[in-house]
Protein backbone atom coordinates (compact mmCIF):
# COMPACT_ATOMS: atom_id res chain seq x y z
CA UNK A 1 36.19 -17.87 -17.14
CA UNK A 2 34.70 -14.75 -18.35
CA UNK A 3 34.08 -11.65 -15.95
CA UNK A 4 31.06 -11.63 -14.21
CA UNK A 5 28.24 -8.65 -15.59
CA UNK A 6 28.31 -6.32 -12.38
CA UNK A 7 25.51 -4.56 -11.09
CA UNK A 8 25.43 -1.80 -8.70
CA UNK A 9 21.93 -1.83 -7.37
CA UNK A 10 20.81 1.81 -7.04
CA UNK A 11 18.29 2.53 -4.06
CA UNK A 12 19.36 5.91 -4.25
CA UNK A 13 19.96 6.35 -0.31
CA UNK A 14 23.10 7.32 1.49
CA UNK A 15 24.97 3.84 1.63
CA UNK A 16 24.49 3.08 -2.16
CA UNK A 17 24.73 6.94 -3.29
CA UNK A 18 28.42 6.46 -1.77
CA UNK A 19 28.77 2.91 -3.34
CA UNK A 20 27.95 4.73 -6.87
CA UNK A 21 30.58 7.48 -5.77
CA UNK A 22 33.29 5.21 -4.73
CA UNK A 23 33.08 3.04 -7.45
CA UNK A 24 33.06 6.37 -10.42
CA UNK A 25 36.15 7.70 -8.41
CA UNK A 26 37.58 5.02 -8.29
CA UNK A 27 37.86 3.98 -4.37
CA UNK A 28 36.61 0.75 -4.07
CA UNK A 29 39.44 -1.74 -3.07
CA UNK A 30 39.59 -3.83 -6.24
CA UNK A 31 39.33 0.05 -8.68
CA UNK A 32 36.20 -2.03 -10.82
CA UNK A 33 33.79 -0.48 -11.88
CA UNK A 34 29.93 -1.69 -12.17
CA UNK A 35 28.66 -2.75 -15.94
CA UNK A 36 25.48 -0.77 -15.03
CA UNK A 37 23.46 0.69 -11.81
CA UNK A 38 20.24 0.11 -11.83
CA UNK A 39 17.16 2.26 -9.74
CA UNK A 40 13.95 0.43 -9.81
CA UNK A 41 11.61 2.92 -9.44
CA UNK A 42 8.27 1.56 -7.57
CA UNK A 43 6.44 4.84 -8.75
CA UNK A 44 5.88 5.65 -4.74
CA UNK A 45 9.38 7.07 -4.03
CA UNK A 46 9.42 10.03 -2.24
CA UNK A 47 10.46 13.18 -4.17
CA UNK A 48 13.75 13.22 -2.54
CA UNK A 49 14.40 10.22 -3.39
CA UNK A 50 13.57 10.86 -7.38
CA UNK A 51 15.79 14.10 -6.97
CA UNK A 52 18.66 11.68 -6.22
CA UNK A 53 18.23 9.99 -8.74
CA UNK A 54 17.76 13.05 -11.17
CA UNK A 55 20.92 14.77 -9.76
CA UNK A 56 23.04 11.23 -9.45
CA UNK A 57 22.28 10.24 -12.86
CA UNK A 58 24.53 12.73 -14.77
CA UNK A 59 26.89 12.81 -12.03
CA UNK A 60 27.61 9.02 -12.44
CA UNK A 61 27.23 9.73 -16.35
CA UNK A 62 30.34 12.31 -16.13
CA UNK A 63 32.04 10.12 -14.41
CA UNK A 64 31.73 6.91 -16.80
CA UNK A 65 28.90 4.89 -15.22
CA UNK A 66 25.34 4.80 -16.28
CA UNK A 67 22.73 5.20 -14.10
CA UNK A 68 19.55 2.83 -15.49
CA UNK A 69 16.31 3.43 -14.25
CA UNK A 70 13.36 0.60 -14.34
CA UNK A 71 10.16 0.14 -13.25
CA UNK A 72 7.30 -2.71 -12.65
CA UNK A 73 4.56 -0.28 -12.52
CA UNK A 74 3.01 1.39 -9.62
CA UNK A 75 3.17 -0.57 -6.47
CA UNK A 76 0.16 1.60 -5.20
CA UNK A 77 -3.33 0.22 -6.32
CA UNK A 78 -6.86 0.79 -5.50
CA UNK A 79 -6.94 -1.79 -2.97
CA UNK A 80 -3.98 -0.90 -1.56
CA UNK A 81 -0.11 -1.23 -1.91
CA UNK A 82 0.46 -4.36 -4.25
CA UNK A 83 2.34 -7.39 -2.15
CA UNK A 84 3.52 -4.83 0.47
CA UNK A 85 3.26 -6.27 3.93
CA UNK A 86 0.46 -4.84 6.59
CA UNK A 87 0.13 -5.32 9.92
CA UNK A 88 -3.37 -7.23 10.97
CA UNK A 89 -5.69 -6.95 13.99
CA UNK A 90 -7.48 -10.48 13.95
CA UNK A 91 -10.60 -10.98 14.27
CA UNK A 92 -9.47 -12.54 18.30
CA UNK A 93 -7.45 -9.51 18.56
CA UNK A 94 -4.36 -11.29 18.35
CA UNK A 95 -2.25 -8.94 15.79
CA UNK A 96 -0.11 -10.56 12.47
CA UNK A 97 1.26 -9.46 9.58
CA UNK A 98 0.90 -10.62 5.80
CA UNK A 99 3.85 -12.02 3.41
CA UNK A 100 6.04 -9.65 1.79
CA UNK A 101 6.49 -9.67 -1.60
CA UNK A 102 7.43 -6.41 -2.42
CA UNK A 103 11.08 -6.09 -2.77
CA UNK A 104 10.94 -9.42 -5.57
CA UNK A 105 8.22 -7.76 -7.49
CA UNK A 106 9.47 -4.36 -7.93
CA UNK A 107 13.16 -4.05 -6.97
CA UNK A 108 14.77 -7.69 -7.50
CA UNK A 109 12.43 -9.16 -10.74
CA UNK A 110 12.83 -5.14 -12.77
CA UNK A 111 16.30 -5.29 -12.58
CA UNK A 112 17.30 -8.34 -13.63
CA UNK A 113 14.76 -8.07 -16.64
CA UNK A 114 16.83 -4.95 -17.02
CA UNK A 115 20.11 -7.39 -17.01
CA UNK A 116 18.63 -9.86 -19.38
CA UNK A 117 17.55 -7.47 -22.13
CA UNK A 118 20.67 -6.03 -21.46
CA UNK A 119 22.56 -9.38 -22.32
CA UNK A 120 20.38 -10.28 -24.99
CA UNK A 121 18.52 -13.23 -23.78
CA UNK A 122 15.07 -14.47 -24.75
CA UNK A 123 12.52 -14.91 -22.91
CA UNK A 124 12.27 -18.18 -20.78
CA UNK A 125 16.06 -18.41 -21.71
CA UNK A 126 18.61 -20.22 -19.30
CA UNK A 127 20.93 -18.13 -17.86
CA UNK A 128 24.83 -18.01 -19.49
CA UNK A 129 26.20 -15.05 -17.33
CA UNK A 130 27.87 -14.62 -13.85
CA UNK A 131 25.92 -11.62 -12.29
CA UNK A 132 27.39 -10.12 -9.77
CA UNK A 133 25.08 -7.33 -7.67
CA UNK A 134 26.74 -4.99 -5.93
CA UNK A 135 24.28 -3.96 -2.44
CA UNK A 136 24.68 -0.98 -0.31
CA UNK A 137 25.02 -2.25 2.99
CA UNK A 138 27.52 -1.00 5.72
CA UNK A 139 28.66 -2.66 8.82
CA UNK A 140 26.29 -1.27 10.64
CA UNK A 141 23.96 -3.11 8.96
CA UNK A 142 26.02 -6.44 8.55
CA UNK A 143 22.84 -8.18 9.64
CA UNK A 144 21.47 -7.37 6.59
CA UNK A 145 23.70 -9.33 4.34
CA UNK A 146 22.30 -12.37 2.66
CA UNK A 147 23.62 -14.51 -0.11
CA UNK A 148 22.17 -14.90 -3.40
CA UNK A 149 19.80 -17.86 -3.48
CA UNK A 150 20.34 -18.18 -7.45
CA UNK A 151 23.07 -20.34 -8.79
CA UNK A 152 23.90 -17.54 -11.66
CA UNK A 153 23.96 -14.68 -9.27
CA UNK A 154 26.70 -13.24 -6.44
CA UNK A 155 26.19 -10.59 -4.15
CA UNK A 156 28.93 -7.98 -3.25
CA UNK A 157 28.58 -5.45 -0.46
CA UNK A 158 31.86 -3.01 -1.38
CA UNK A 159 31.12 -0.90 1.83
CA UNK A 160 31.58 -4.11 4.03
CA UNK A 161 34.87 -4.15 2.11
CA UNK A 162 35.97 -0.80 2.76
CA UNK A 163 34.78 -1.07 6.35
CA UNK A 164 32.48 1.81 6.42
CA UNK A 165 29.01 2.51 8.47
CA UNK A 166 26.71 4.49 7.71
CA UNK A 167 27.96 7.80 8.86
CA UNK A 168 31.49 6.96 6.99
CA UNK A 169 29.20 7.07 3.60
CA UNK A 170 27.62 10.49 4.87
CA UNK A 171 31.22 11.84 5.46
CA UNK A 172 32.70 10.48 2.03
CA UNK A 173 29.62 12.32 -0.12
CA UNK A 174 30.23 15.38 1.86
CA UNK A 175 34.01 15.30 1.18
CA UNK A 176 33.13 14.92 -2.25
CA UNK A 177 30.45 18.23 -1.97
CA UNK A 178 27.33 16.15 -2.59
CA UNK A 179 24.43 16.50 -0.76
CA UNK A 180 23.48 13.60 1.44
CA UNK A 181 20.53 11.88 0.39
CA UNK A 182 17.30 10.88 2.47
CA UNK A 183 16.77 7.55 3.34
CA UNK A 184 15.64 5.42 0.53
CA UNK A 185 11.94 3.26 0.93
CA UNK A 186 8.50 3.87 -0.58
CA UNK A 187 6.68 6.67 0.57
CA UNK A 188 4.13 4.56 2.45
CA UNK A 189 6.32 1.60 3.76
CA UNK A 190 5.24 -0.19 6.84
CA UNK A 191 9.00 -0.65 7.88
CA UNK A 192 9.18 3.23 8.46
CA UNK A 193 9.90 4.05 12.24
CA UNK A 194 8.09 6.52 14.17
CA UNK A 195 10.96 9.28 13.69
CA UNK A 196 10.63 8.79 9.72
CA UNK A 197 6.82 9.48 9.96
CA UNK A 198 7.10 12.05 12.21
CA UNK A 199 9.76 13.99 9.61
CA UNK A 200 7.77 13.00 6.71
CA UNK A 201 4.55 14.76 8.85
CA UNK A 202 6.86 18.13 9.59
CA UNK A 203 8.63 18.53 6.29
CA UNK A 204 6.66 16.52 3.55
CA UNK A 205 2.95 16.79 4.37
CA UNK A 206 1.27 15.90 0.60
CA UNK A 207 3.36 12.46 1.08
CA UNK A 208 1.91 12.92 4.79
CA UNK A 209 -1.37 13.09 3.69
CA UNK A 210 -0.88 10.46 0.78
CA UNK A 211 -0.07 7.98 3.27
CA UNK A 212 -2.64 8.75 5.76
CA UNK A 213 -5.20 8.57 2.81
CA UNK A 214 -3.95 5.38 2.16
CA UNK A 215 -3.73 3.60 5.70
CA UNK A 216 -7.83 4.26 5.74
CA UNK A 217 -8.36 3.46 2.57
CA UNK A 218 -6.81 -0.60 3.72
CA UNK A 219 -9.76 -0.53 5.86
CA UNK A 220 -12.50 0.91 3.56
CA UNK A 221 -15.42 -1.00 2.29
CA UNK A 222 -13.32 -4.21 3.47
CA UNK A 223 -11.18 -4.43 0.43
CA UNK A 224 -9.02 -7.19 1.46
CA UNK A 225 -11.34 -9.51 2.81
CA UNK A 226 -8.33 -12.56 2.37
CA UNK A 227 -6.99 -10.83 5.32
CA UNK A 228 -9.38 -12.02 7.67
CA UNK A 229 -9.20 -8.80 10.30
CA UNK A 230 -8.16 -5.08 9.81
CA UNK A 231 -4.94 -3.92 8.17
CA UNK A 232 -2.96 -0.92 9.28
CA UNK A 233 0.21 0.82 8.15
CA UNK A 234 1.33 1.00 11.81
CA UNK A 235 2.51 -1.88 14.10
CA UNK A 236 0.21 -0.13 16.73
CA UNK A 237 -2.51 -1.63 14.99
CA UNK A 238 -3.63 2.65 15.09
CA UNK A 239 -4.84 4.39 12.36
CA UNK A 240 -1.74 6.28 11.19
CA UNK A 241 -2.89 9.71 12.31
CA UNK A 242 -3.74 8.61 15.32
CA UNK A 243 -0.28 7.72 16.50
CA UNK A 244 1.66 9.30 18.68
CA UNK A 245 5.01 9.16 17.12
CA UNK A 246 7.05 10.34 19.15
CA UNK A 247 6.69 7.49 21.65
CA UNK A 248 8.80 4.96 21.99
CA UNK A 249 6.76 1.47 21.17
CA UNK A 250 8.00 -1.87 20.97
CA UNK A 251 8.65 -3.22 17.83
CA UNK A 252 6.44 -6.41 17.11
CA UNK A 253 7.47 -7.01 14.37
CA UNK A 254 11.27 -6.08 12.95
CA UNK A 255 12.30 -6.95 9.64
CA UNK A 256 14.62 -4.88 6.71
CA UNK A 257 15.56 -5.71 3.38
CA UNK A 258 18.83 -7.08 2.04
CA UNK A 259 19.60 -3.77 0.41
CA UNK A 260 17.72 -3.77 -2.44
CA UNK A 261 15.26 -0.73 -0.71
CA UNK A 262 16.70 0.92 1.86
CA UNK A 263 20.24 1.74 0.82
């Protein structure tokens, strides 16, 4: 049976910056290295998340792995952040929140496309290959491991292999004299807690302001009527600027990726 086509899915955070290390210097357990990595780029990253990238790319380069970068267009539209998920006041006051579609559309579908043309398939054609995609997710996180629902596909999480958390990747990329990167999401993810809006408010206030911008623009002129009440950024069901973010609020609503964003 032929090797599987391995790909190191690139989110360009600290767990899968020190996946991309490991595997170029050769500490992973099994010494293979990834086919490709690939960064899907939802053109909403924050900048120091593109400066990972930018710096990264070479560096993995140098060391004999390329570093692919892909896109499905801009997942920020005029009516709002395409298949994102929002947060809903109802109409009875009752609060929801809509589907998620997000991480399919601009992480998951880009980089297989990426694979395909790669591999030379047609479009509509059957898959012939093993994939195997490697995800950046520590023990920490071990919650955050599901399998691949498609028949041609495995997933791999090498830092579950090497036993490492979070703070074990932060430790390897200093030992190597890299910086550590920010945590890897779109600028204007709902996910984000109250301590990474607060940060992005102190030390990035154009993406501050970008997101603000955009949390009243969900609500302007009623632009997603389908909703059927008002959509907010924040859980609070609070305009963004008016939260207080450094209060500790119950989460209603908990939910992370399986490490195709934040990683």
């Amino acid at each position: 049976m032929a090797d599987p086509y391995r790909v190191l899915n690139y989110g360009a955070g600290v767990q899968s910056t020190a996946m991309l290390v490991a595997a170029c210097l050769g500490d992973l357990p099994d010494g293979v290295r990834p086919d490709v990595a690939i960064f899907a780029d939802t053109q909403w990253e924050p900048a120091g998340v593109l400066e990972t990238v930018t710096r990264m790319t070479p560096w993995a380069q140098d060391h004999g792995v390329e570093v692919c970068t892909v896109t499905h267009g801009p997942i920020r539209s005029a009516r709002g952040a395409n298949q994102m998920p929002l947060f809903v006041r109802h109409a009875d006051g009752t609060p929801g929140i809509t589907g998620r579609q997000c991480t399919t559309d601009y992480k998951i579908k880009p980089i297989r496309r990426e694979v395909r043309r790669r591999l030379g398939y047609t479009k509509g054609q059957w898959w012939r290959h093993q994939l195997e995609t490697w995800l950046g997710i520590t023990v920490d996180e071990a919650h955050r491991m599901k399998p691949s629902q498609e028949a041609f596909e495995t997933a791999r999480w090498p830092l579950i292999e090497l036993d490492w958390n979070r703070e074990d990747c932060k430790r390897y990329l200093e030992k190597q004299g890299l910086p550590v990167p920010m945590k890897s999401s779109c600028v204007g993810c709902p996910y984000h807690s109250n301590r990474y809006f607060l940060e992005m408010k102190r030390q990035c206030p154009d993406e501050w302001k970008d997101v603000v911008a955009f949390d009243k623009q969900l609500r302007a002129e009623n632009l997603l009527p389908s909703l059927h009440g008002d959509p907010y950024l924040h859980r609070s069901l609070l305009p963004l600027e008016e939260v207080y973010l450094q209060e500790d609020q119950l989460e209603l609503f908990a939910e992370e990726c399986s490490g195709y964003c934040e990683a």
